[in-house]
Protein backbone atom coordinates (compact mmCIF):
# COMPACT_ATOMS: atom_id res chain seq x y z
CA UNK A 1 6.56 79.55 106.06
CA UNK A 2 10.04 77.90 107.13
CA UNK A 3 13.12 79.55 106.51
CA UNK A 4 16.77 78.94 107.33
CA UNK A 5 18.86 81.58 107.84
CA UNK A 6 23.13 81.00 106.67
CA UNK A 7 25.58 82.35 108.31
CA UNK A 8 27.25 85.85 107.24
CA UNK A 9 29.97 87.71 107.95
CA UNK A 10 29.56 90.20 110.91
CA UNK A 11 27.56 93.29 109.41
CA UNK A 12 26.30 91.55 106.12
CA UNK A 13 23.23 91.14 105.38
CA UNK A 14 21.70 87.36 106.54
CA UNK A 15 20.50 85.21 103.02
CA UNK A 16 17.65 82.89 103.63
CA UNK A 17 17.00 79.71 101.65
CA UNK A 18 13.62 78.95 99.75
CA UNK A 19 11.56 76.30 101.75
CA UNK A 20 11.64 72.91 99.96
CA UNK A 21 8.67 70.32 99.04
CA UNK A 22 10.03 66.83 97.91
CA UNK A 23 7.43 64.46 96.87
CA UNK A 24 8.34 60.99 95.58
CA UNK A 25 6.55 59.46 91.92
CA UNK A 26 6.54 56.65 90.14
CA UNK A 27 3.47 57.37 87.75
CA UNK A 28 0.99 55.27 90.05
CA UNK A 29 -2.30 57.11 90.42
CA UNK A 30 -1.18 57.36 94.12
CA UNK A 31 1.82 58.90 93.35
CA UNK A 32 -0.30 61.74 90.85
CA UNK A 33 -1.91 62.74 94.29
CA UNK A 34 0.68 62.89 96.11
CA UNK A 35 2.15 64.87 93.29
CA UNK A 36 -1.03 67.58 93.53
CA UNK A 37 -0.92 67.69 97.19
CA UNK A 38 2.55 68.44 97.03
CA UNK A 39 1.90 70.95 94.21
CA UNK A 40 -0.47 73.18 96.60
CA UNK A 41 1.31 73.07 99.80
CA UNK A 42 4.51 74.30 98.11
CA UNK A 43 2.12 76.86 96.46
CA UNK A 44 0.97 77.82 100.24
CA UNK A 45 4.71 78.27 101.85
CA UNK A 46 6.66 79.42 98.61
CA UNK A 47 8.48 76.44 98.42
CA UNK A 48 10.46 75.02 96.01
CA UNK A 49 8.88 71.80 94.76
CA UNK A 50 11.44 68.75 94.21
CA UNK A 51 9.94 65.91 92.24
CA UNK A 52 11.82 62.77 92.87
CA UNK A 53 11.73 59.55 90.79
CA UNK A 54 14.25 56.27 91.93
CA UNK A 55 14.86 53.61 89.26
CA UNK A 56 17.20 50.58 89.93
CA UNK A 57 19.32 48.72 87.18
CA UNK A 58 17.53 45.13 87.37
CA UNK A 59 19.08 42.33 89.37
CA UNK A 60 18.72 39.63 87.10
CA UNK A 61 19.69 35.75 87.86
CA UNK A 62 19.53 34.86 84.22
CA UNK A 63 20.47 36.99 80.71
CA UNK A 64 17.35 38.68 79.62
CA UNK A 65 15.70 37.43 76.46
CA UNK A 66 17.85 39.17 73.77
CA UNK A 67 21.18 39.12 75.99
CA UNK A 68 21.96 42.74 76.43
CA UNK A 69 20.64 45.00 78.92
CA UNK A 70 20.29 48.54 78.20
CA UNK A 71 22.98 51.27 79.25
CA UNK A 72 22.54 53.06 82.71
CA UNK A 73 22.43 56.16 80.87
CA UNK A 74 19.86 55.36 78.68
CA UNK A 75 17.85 54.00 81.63
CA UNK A 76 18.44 57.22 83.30
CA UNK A 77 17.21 59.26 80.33
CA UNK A 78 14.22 57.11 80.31
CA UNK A 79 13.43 57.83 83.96
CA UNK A 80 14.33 61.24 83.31
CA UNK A 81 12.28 61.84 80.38
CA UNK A 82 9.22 60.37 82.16
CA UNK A 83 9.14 62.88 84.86
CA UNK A 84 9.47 65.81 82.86
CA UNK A 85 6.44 64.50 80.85
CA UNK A 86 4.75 63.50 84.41
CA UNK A 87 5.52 67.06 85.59
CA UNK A 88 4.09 68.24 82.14
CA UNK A 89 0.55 65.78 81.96
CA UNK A 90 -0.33 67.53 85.81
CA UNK A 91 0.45 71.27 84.50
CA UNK A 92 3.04 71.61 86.62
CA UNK A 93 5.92 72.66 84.51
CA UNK A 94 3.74 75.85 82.87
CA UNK A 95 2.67 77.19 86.38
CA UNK A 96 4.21 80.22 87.45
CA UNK A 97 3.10 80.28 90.91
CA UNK A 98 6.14 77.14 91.08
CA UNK A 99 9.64 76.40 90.75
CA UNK A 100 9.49 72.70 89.60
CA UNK A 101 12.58 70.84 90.54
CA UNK A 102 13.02 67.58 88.29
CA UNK A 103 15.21 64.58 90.37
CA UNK A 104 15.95 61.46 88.92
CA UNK A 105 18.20 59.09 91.69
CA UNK A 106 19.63 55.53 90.92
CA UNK A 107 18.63 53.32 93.46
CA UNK A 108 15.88 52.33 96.08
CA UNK A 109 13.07 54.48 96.08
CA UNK A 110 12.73 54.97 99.95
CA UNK A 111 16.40 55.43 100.19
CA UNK A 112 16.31 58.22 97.01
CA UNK A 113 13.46 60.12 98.73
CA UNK A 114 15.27 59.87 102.18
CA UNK A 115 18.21 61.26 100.95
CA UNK A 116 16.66 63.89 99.25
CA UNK A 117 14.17 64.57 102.05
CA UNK A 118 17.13 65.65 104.66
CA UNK A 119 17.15 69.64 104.76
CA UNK A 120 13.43 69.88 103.63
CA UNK A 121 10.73 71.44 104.72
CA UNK A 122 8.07 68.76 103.99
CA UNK A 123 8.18 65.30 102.13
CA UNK A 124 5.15 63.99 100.48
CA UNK A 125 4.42 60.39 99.36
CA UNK A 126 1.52 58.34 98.08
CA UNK A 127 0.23 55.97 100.51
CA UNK A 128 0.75 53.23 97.41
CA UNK A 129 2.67 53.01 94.03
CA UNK A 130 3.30 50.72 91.53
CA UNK A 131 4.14 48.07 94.43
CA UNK A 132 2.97 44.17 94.84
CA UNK A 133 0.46 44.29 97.13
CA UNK A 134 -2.74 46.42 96.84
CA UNK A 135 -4.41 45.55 99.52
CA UNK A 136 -1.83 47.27 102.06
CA UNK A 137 -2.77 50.63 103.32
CA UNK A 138 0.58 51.82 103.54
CA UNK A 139 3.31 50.43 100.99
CA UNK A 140 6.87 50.03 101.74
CA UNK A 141 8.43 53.34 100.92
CA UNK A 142 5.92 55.19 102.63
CA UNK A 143 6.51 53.20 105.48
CA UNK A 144 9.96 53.75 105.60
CA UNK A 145 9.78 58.08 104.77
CA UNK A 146 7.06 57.88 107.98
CA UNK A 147 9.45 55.42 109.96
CA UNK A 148 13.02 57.55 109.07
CA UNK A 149 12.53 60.80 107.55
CA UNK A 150 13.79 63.63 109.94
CA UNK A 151 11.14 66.00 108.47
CA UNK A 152 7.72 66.14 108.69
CA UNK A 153 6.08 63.67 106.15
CA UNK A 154 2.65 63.51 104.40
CA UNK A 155 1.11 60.08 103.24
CA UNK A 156 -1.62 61.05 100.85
CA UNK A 157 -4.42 58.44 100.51
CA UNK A 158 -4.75 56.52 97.01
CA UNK A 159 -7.79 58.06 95.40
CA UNK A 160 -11.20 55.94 96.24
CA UNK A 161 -11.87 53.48 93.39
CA UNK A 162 -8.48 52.08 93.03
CA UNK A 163 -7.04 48.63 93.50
CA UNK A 164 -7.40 47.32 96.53
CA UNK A 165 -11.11 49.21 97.36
């Protein structure tokens, strides 16, 4: 198990910080195992287990159908909302073994789980999401977590079966 130690005054005691898990979402079935993996290996080191889901206000060229697009903050509680019930659907939220960290960022998923990524322990991501090609082993964010992330970083395999198999 990783700890970091702060710095104290001379002759107080030292504090150490709880080891942190992040593992990126998005509700894919790739994500879910990600999500379990994730789960047990902060179990293992007595981490603290950050679940992180991006969402992006659309880029749109044209108005959408009924002219009005809805508020960040309602698109935030949305994304926010769907976590926690994510969080609740795998068990996660009633298990006492965990501290369950809930983090919704605006923005690019890679760049959300980067970000949140830089002072942990381990970073976990699916292998593929909710992305536009199933046939690639490796999607784009978990390319870029393996490619930038300054901590270790697992890619869990989708589970067999899936699209793409």
């Amino acid at each position: 198990m990783t700890t970091e130690t702060t710095d104290a005054p001379a002759g107080a005691p030292a504090q150490t910080t709880k080891p942190r898990v992040v593992v990126g979402v998005d509700g894919s079935e790739g994500s879910r195992a990600a999500l379990a993996f994730a789960a047990q290996e902060a179990r293992l080191r007595g981490a603290r287990l950050e679940v992180v889901v991006a969402w992006q206000y659309p880029v749109l060229t044209t108005m959408p159908a009924f002219g009005v697009l809805p508020p960040v903050d309602e698109m935030a509680s949305e994304a926010r909302q769907g976590l926690e019930q994510l969080i609740r659907d795998e068990g996660l939220a009633a298990d006492p073994e965990l501290e369950v960290v809930p983090v919704v960022a605006q923005g690019p998923a890679a760049a959300a789980l980067l970000d949140a990524s830089k002072d942990a322990d381990l970073l976990v991501v699916g292998s593929r999401g909710h992305g536009g090609f199933t046939g690639l082993l490796l999607g784009s964010v978990s390319q870029a977590c393996v490619t930038h992330a300054i901590c270790p970083v697992v890619v869990v395999p989708r589970p067999p079966g899936g699209p793409g198999d």
